[in-house]
Protein backbone atom coordinates (compact mmCIF):
# COMPACT_ATOMS: atom_id res chain seq x y z
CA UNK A 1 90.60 122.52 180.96
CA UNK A 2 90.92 123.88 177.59
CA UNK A 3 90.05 127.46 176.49
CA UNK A 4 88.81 128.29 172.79
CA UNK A 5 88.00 131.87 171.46
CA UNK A 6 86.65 132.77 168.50
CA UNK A 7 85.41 135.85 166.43
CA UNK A 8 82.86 136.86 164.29
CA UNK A 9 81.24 139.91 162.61
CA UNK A 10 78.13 141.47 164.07
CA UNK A 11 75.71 143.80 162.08
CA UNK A 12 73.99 144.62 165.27
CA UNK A 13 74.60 145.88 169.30
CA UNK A 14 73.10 142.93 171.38
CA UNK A 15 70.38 144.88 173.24
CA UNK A 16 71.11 144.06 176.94
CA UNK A 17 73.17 141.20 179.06
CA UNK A 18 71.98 137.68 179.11
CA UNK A 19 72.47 134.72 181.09
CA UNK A 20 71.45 130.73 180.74
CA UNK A 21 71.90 127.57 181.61
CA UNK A 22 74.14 126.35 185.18
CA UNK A 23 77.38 124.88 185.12
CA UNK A 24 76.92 121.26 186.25
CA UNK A 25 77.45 118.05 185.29
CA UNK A 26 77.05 117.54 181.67
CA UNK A 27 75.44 121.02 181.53
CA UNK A 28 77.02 124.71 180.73
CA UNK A 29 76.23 128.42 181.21
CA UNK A 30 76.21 130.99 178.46
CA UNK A 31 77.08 134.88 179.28
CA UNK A 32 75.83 137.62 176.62
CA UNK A 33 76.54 141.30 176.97
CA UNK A 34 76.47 143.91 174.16
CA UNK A 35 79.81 144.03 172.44
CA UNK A 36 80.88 148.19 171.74
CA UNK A 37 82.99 147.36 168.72
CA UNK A 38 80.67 145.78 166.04
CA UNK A 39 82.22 142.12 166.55
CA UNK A 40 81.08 139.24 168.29
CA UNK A 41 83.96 137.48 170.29
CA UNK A 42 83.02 134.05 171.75
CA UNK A 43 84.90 132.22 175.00
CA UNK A 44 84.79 129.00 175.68
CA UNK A 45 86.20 127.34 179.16
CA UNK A 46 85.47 123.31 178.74
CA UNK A 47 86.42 120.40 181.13
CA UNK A 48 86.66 118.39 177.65
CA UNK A 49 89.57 118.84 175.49
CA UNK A 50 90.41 117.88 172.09
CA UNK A 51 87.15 119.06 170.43
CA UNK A 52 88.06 122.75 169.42
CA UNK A 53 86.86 121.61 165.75
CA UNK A 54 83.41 120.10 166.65
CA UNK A 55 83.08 123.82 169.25
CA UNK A 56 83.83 125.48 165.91
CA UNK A 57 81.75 124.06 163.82
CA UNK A 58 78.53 124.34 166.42
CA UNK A 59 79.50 127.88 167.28
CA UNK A 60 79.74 128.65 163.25
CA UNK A 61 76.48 127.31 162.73
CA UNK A 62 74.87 129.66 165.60
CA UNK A 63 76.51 132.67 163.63
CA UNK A 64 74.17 131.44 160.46
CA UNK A 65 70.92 132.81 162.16
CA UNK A 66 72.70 135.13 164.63
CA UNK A 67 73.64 138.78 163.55
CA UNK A 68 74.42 140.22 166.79
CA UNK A 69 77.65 141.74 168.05
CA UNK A 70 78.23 140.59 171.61
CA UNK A 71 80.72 139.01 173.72
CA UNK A 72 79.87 135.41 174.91
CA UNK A 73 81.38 133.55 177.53
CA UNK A 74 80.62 129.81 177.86
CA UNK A 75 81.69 127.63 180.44
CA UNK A 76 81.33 124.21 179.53
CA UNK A 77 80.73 120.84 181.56
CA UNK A 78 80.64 118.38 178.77
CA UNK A 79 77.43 119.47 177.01
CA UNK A 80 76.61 118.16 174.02
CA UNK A 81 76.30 120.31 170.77
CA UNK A 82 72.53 120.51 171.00
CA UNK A 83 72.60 121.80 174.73
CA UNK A 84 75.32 124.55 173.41
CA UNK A 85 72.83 125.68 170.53
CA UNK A 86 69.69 125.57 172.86
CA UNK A 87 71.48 127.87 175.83
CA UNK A 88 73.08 130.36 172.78
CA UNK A 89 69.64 130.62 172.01
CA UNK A 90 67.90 131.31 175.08
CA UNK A 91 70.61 133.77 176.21
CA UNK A 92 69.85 135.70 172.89
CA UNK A 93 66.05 135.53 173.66
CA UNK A 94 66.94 136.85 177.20
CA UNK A 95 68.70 139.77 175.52
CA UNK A 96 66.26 141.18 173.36
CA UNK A 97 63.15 140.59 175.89
């Protein structure tokens, strides 16, 4: 199991706490919740190691069109990168319904 964090600014409070997704066989869960210090600070817990560069670069591109400051926690069953960018997305829709 490898764990990967990484930070980012956030211009915004996410609203409320969010969850998608299941951990499961080739599937992953994301956990949102408003982050109190301006920053966004993303965990990942994977079952695949050796792919903290491709995480990186699909958790940079998510930061493009995402301004919010939250805390996410993803735990990881070998998704692949378009699973990770669906569930980011629905957990931010969850938020700010």
């Amino acid at each position: 199991m490898e764990q990967i964090v990484l930070t980012y600014p956030g211009k915004r409070p996410a609203p409320q706490r969010a969850h998608s997704g299941v951990v499961a066989s080739g599937d992953l869960e994301v956990l949102l919740e408003p982050a109190a210090d301006g920053g966004s600070r993303v965990s990942i817990r994977t079952s695949v190691g050796g792919f903290g560069e491709l995480w990186k670069a699909v958790i940079d591109r998510f930061f493009t069109r995402y301004d919010g400051a939250a805390r996410i926690e993803i735990n990881d069953s070998g998704a692949t990168p378009g699973v990770v960018l669906l569930r980011l997305q629905q957990a931010v829709e969850a938020s700010e319904q």
